[in-house]
PDB file of N, CA and C in Angstrom:
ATOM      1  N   UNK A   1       0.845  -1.167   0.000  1.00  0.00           N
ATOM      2  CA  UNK A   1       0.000   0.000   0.000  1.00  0.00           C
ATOM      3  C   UNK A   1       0.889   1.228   0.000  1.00  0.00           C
ATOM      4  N   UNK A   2       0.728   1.763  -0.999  1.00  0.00           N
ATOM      5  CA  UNK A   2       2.152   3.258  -1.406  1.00  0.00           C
ATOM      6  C   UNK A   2       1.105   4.419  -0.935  1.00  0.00           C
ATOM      7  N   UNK A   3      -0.299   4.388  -0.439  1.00  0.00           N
ATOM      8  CA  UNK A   3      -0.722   5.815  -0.973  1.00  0.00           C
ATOM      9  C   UNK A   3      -0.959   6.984   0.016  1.00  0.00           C
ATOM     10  N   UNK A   4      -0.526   7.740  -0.309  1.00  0.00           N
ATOM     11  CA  UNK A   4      -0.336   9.152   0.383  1.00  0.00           C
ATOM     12  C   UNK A   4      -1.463   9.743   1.449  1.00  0.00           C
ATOM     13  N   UNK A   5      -1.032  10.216   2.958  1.00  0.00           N
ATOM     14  CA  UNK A   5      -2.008  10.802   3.424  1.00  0.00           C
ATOM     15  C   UNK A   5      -2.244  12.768   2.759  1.00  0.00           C
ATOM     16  N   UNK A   6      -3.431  12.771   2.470  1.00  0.00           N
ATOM     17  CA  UNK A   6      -4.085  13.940   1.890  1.00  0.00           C
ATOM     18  C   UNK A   6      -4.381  14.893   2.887  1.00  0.00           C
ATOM     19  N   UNK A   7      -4.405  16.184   2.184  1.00  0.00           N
ATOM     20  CA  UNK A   7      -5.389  16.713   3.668  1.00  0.00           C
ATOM     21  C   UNK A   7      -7.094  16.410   3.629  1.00  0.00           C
ATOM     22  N   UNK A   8      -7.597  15.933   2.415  1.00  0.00           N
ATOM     23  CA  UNK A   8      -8.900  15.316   3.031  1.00  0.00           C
ATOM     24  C   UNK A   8      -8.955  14.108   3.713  1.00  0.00           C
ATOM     25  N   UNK A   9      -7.823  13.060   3.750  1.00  0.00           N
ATOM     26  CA  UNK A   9      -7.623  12.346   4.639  1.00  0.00           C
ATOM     27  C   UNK A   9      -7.506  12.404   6.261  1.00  0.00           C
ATOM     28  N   UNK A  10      -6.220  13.232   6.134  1.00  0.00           N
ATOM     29  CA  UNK A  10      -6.488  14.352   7.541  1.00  0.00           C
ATOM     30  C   UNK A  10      -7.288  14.610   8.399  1.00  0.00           C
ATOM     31  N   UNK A  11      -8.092  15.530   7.270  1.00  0.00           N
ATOM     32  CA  UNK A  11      -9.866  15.699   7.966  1.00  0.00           C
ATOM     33  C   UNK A  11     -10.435  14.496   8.342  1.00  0.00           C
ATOM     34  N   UNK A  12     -10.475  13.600   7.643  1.00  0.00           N
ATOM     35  CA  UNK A  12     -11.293  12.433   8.015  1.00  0.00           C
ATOM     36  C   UNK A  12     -10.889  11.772   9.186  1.00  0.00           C
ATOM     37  N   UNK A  13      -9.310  11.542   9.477  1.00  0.00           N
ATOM     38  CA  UNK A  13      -8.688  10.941  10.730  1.00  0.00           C
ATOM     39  C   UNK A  13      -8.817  12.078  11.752  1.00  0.00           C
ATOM     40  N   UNK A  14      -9.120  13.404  11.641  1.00  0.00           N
ATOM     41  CA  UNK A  14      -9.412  14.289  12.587  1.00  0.00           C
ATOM     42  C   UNK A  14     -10.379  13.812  13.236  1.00  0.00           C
ATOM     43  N   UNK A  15     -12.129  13.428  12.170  1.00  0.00           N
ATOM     44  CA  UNK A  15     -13.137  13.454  12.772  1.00  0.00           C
ATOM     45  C   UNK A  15     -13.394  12.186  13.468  1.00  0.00           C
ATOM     46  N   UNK A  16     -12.144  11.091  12.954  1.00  0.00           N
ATOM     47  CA  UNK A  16     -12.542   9.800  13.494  1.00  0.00           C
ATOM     48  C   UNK A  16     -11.835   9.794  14.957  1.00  0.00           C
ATOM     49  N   UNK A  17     -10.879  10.412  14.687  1.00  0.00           N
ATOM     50  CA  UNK A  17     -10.006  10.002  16.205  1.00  0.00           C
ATOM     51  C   UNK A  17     -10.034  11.006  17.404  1.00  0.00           C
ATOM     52  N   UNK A  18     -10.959  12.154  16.769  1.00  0.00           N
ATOM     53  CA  UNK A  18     -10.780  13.081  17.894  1.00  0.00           C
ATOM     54  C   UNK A  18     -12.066  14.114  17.921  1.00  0.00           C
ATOM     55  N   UNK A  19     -12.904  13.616  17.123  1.00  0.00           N
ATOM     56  CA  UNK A  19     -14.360  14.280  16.985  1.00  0.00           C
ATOM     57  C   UNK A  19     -14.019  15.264  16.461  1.00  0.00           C
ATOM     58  N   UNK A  20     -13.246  15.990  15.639  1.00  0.00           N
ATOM     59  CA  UNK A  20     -13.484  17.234  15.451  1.00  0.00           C
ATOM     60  C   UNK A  20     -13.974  17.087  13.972  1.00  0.00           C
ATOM     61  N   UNK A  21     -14.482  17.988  13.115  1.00  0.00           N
ATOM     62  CA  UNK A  21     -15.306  18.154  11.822  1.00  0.00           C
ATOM     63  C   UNK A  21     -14.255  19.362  11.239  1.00  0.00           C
ATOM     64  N   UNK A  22     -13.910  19.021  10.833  1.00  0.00           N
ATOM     65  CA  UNK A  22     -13.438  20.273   9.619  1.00  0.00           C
ATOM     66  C   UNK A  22     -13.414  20.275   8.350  1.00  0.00           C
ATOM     67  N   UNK A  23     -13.483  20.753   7.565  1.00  0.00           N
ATOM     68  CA  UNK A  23     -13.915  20.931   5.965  1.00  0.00           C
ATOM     69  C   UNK A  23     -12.502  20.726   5.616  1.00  0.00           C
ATOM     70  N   UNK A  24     -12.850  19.333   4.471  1.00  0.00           N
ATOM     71  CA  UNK A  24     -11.400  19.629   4.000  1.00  0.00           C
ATOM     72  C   UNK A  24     -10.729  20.496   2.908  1.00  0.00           C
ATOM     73  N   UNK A  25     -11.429  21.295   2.621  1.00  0.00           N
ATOM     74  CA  UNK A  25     -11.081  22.451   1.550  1.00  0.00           C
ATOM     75  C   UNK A  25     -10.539  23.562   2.981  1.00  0.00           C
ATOM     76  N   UNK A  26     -10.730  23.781   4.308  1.00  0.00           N
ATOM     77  CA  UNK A  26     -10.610  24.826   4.874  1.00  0.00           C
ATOM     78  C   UNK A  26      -9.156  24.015   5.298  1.00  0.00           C
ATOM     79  N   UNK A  27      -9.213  22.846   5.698  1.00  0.00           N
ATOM     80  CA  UNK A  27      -7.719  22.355   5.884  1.00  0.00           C
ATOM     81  C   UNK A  27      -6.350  22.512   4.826  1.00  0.00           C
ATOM     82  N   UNK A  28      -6.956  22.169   3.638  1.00  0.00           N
ATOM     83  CA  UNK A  28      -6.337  22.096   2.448  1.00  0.00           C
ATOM     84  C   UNK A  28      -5.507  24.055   2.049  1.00  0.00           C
ATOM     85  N   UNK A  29      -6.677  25.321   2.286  1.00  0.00           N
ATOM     86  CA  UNK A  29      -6.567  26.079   2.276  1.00  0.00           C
ATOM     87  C   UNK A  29      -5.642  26.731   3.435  1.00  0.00           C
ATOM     88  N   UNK A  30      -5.038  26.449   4.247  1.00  0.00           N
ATOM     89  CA  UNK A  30      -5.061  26.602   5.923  1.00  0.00           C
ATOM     90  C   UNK A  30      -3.446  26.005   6.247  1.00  0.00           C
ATOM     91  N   UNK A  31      -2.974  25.050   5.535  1.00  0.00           N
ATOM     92  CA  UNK A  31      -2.341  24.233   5.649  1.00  0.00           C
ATOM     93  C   UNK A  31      -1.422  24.282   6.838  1.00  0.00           C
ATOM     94  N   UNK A  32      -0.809  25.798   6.867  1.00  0.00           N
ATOM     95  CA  UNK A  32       0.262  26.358   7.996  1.00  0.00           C
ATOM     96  C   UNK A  32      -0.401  26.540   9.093  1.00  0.00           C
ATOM     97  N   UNK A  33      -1.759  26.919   9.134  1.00  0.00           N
ATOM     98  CA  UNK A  33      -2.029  27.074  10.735  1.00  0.00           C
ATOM     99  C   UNK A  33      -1.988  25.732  11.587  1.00  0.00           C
ATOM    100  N   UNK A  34      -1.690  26.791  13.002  1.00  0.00           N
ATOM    101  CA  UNK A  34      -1.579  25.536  13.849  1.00  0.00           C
ATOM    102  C   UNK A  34      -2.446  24.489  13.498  1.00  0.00           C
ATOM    103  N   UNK A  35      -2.482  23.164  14.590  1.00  0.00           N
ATOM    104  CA  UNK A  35      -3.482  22.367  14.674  1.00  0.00           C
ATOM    105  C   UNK A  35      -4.470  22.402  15.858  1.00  0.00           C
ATOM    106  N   UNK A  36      -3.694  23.428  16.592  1.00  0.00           N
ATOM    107  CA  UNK A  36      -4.882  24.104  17.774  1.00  0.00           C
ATOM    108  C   UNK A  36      -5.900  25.015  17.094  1.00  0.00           C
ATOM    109  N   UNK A  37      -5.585  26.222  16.047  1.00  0.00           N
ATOM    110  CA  UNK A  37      -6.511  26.447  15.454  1.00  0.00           C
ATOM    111  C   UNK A  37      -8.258  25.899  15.431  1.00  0.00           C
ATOM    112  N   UNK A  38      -7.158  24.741  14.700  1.00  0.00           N
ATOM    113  CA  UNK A  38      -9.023  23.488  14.495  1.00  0.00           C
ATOM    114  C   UNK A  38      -9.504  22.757  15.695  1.00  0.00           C
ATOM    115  N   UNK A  39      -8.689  23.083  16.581  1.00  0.00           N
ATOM    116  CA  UNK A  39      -9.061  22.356  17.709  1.00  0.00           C
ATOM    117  C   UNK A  39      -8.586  21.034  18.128  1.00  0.00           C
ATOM    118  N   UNK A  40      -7.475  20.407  17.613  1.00  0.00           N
ATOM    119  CA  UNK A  40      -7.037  19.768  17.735  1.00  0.00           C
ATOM    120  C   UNK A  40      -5.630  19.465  18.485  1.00  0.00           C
ATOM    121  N   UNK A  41      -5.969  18.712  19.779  1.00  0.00           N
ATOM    122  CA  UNK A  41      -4.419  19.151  20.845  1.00  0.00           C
ATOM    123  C   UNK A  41      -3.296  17.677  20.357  1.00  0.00           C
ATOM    124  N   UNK A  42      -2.770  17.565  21.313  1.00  0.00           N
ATOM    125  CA  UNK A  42      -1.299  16.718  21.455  1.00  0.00           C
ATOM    126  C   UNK A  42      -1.936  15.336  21.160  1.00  0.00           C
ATOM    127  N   UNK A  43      -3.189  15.062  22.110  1.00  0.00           N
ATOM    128  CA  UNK A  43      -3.652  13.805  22.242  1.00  0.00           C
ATOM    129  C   UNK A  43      -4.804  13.318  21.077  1.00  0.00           C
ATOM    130  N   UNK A  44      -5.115  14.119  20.285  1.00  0.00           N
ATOM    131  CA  UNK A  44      -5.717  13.767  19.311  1.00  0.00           C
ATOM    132  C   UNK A  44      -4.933  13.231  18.192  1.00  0.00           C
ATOM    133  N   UNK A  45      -3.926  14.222  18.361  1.00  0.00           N
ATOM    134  CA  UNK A  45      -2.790  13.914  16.905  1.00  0.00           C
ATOM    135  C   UNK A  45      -2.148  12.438  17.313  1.00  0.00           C
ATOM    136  N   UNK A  46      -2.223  12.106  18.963  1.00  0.00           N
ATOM    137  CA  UNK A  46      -1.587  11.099  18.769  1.00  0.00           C
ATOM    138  C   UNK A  46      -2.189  10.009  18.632  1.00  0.00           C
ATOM    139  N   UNK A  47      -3.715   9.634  18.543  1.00  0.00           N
ATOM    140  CA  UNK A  47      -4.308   9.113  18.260  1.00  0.00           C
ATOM    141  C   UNK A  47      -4.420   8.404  16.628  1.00  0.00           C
ATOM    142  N   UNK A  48      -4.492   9.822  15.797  1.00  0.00           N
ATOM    143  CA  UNK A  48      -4.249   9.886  14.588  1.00  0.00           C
ATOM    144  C   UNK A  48      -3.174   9.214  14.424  1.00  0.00           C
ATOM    145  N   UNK A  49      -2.085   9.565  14.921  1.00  0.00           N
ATOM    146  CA  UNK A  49      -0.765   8.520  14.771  1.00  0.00           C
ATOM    147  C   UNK A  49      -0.798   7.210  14.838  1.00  0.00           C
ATOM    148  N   UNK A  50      -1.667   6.630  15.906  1.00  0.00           N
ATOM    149  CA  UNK A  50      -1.740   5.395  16.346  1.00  0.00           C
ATOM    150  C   UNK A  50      -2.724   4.791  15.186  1.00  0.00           C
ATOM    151  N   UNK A  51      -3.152   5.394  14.995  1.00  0.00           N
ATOM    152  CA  UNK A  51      -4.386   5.471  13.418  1.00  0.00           C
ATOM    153  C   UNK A  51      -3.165   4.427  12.230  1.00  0.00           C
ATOM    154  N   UNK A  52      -2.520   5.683  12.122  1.00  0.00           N
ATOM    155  CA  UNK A  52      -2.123   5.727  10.868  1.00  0.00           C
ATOM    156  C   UNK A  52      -0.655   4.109  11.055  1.00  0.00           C
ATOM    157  N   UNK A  53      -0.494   3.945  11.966  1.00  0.00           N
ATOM    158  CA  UNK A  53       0.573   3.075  11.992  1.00  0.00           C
ATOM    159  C   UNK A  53      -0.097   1.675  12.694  1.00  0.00           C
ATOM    160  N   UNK A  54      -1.503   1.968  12.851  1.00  0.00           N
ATOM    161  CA  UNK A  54      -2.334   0.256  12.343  1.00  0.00           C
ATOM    162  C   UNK A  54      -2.174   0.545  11.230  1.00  0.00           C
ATOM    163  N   UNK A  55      -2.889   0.962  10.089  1.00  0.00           N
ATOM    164  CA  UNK A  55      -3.317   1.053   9.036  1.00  0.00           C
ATOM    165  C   UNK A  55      -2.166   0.574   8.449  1.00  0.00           C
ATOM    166  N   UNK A  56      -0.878   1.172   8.342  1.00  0.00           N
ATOM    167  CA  UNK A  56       0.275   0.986   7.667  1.00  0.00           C
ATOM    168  C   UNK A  56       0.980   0.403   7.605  1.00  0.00           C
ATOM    169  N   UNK A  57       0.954  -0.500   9.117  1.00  0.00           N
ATOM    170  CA  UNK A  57       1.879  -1.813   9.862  1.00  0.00           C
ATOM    171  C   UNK A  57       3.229  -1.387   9.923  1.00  0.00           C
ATOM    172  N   UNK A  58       3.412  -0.172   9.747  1.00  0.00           N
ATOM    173  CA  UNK A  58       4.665   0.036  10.325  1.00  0.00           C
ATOM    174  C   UNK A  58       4.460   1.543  11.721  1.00  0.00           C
ATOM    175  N   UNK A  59       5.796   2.025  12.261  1.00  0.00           N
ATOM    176  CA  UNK A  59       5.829   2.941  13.077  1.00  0.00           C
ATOM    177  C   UNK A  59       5.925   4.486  12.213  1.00  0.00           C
ATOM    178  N   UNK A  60       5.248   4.999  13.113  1.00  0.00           N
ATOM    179  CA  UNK A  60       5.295   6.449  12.572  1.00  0.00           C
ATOM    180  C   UNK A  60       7.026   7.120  13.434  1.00  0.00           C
ATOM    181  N   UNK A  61       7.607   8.998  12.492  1.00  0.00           N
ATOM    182  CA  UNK A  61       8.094   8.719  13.483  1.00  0.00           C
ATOM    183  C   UNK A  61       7.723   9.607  14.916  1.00  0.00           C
ATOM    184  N   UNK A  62       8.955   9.220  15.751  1.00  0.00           N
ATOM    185  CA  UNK A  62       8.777   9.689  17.344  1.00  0.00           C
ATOM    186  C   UNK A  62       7.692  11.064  17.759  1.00  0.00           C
ATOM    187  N   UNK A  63       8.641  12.057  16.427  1.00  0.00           N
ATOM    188  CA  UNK A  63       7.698  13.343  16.772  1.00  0.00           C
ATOM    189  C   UNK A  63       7.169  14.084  15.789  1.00  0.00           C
ATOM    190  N   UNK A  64       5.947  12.359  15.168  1.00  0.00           N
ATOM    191  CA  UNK A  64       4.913  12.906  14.497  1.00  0.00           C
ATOM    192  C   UNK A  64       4.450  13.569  15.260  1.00  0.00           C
ATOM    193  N   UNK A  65       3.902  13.132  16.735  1.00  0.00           N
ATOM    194  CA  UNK A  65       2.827  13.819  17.892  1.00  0.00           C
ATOM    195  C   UNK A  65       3.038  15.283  17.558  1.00  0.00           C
ATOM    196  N   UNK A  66       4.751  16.088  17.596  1.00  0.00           N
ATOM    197  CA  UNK A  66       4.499  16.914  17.656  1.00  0.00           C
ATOM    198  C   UNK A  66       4.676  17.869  16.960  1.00  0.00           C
ATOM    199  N   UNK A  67       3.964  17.459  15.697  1.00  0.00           N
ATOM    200  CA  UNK A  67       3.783  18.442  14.396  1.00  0.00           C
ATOM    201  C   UNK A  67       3.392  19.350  14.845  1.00  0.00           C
ATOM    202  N   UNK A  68       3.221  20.811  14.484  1.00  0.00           N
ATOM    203  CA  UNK A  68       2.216  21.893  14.450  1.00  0.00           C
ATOM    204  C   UNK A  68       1.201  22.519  13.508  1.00  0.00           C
ATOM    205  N   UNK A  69       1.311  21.565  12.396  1.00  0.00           N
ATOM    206  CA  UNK A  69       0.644  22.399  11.483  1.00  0.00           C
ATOM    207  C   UNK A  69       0.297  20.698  10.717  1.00  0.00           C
ATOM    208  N   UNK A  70      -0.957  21.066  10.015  1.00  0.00           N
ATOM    209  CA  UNK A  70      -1.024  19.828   9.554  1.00  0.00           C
ATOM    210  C   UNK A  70       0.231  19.810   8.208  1.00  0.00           C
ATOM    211  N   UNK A  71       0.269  20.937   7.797  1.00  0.00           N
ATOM    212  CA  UNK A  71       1.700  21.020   6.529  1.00  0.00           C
ATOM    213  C   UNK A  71       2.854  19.634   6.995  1.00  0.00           C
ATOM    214  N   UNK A  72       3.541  20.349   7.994  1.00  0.00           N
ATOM    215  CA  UNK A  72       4.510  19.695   8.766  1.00  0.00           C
ATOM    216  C   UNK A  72       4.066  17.964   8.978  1.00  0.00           C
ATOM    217  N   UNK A  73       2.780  17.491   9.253  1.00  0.00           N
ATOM    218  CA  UNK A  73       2.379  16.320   9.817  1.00  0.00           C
ATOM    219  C   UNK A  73       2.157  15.739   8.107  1.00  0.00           C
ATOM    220  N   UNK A  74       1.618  16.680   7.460  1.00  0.00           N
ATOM    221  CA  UNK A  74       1.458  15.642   6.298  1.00  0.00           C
ATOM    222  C   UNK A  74       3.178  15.494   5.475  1.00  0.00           C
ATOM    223  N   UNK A  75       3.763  16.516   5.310  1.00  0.00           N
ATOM    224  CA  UNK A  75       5.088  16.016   5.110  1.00  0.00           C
ATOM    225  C   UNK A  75       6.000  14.921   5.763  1.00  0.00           C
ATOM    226  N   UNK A  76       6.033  14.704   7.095  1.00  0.00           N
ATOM    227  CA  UNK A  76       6.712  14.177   7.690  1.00  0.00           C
ATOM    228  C   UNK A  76       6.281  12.434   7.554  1.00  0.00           C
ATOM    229  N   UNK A  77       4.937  12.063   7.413  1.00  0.00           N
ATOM    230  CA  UNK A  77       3.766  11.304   7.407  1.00  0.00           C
ATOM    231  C   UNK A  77       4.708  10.335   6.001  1.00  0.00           C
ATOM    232  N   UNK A  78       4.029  11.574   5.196  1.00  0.00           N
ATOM    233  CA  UNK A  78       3.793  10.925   3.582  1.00  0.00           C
ATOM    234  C   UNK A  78       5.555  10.684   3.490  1.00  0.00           C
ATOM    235  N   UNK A  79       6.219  11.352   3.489  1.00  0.00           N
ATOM    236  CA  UNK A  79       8.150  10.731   3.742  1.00  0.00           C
ATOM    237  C   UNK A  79       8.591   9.819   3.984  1.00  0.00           C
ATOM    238  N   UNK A  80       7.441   9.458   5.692  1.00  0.00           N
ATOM    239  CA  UNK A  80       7.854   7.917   6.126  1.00  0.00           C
ATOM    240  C   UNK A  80       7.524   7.023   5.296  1.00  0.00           C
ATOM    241  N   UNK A  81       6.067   7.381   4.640  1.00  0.00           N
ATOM    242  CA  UNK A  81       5.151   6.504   3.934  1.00  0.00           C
ATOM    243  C   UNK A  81       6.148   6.195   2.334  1.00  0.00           C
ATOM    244  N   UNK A  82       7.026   6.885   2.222  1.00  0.00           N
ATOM    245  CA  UNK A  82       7.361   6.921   0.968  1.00  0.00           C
ATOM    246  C   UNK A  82       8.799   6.163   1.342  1.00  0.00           C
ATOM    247  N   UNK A  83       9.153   5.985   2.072  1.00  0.00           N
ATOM    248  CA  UNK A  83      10.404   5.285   2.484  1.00  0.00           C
ATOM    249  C   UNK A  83      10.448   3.995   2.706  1.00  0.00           C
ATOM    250  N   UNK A  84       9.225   3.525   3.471  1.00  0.00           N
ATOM    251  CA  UNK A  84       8.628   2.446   3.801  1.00  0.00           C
ATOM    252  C   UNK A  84       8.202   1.526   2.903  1.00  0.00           C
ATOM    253  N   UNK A  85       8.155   2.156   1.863  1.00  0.00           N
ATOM    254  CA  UNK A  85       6.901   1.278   0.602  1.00  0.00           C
ATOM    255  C   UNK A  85       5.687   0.968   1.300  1.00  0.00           C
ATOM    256  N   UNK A  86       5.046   1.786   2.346  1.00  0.00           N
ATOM    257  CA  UNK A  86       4.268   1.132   3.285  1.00  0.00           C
ATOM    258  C   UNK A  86       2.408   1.228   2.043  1.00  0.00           C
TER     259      UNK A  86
END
């Protein structure tokens, strides 16, 4: 499985792992703001993490948790993902 987390993906692991709803055109548009912005703290993202590294069967790394921006989280994400062949 090679394929890239999106920021409508994002959104979607936002609303699954941490209740929050955000539009993914306002994420997509937004990219640099924090992730407190949307309402989203330390423990949501790390959820999302824990998300994303069932899904992938491998480890995310150490300090995905502490991205700040979804920019930063989807770069760092999709890198591993691209290294991995995951």
């Amino acid at each position: 499985m090679s394929d890239v987390l999106t920021p409508d993906g994002l959104a979607a692991l936002m609303r699954q792992n941490a209740g929050i709803t955000v539009q993914p055109d306002d994420l997509r548009d937004h990219l640099d703001r924090p992730f407190e912005d949307f309402g989203l703290d330390s423990l949501g993202l790390l959820g999302i993490v824990a998300t994303l590294e069932n899904r992938h069967g491998s480890p995310m790394p150490a300090d995905a948790e502490k991205c700040k921006t979804p920019r930063e989280f989807l770069d760092l994400v999709n890198n591993t993902l691209t290294k991995s062949g995951a």
